[in-house]
Protein backbone atom coordinates (compact mmCIF):
# COMPACT_ATOMS: atom_id res chain seq x y z
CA UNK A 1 251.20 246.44 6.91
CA UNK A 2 249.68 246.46 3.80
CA UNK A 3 248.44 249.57 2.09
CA UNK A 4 245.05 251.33 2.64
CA UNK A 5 241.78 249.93 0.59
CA UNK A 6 241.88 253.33 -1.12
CA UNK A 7 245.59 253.15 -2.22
CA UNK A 8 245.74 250.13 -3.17
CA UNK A 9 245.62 249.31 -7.14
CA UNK A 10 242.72 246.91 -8.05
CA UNK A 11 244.49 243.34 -8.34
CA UNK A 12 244.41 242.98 -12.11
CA UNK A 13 246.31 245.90 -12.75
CA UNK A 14 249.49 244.51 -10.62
CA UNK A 15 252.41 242.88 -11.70
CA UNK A 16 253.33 239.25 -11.00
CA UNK A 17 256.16 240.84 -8.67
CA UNK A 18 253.67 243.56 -7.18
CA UNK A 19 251.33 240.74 -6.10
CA UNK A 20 253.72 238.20 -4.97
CA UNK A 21 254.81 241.37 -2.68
CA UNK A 22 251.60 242.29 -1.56
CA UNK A 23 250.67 238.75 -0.90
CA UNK A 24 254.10 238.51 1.49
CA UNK A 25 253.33 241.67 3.29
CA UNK A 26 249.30 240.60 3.75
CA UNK A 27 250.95 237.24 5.48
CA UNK A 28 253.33 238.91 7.87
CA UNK A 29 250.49 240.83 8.88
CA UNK A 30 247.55 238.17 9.47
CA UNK A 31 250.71 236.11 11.38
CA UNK A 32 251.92 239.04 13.21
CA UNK A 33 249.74 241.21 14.38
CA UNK A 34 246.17 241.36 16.78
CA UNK A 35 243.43 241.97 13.62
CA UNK A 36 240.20 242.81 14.56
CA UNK A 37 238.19 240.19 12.76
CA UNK A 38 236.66 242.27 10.01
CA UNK A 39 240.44 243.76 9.31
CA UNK A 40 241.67 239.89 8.80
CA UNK A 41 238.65 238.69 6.78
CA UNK A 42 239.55 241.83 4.04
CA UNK A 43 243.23 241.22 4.38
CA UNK A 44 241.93 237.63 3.99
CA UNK A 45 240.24 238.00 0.63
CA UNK A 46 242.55 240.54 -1.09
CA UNK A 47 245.19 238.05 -0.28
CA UNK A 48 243.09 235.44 -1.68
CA UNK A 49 242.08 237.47 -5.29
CA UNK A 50 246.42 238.16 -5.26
CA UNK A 51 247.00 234.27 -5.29
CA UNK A 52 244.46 233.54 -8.29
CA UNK A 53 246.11 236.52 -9.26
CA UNK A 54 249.74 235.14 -9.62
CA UNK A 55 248.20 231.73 -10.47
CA UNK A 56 246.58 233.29 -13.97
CA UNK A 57 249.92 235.24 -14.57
CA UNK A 58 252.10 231.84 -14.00
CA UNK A 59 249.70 230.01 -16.47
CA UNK A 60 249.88 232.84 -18.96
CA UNK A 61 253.43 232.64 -18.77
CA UNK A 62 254.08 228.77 -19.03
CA UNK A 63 251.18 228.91 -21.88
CA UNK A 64 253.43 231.42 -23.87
CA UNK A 65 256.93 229.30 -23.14
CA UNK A 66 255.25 226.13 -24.57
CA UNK A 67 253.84 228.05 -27.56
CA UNK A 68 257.33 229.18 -28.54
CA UNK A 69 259.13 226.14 -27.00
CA UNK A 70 256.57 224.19 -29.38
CA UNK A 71 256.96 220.43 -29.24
CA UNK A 72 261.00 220.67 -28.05
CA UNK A 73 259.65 221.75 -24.32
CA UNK A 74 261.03 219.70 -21.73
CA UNK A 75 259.97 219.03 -17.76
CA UNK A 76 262.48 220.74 -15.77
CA UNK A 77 263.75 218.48 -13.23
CA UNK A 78 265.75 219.73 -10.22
CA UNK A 79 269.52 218.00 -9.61
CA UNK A 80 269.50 215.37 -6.41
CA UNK A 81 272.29 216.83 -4.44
């Protein structure tokens, strides 16, 4: 189960890692567990503000690669098996 409201750090502050974390744990606990509605709809939005979260991070990150890739970036493409 995810932390308290009043432990938890406010969203910004957390780590790509710490929010992908988060986000799993908020999951396991909206699949499997009996939340009283008002519970889910909080567990709900922080897990919500955790995926624009990771999304801003991710675009940071690929925003940085291309600016020191420069023009010699390529599209990673995954091998057919």
């Amino acid at each position: 189960m995810p932390k308290t409201k009043s432990s938890q750090k406010p969203v910004e502050e957390l780590t790509y890692e710490e929010s992908l974390a988060e986000l799993e744990q908020i999951v396991e606990a909206l699949e499997g567990e009996q939340n009283p509605l008002e519970e889910a709809m909080k567990l709900y939005e922080r897990g919500q503000a955790l995926v624009a979260h990771c999304g801003a991070l991710l675009e940071s990150a690929q925003l940085k690669v291309q600016k020191l890739a420069g023009e010699s970036l390529v599209e990673f493409e995954e091998e057919s098996e």
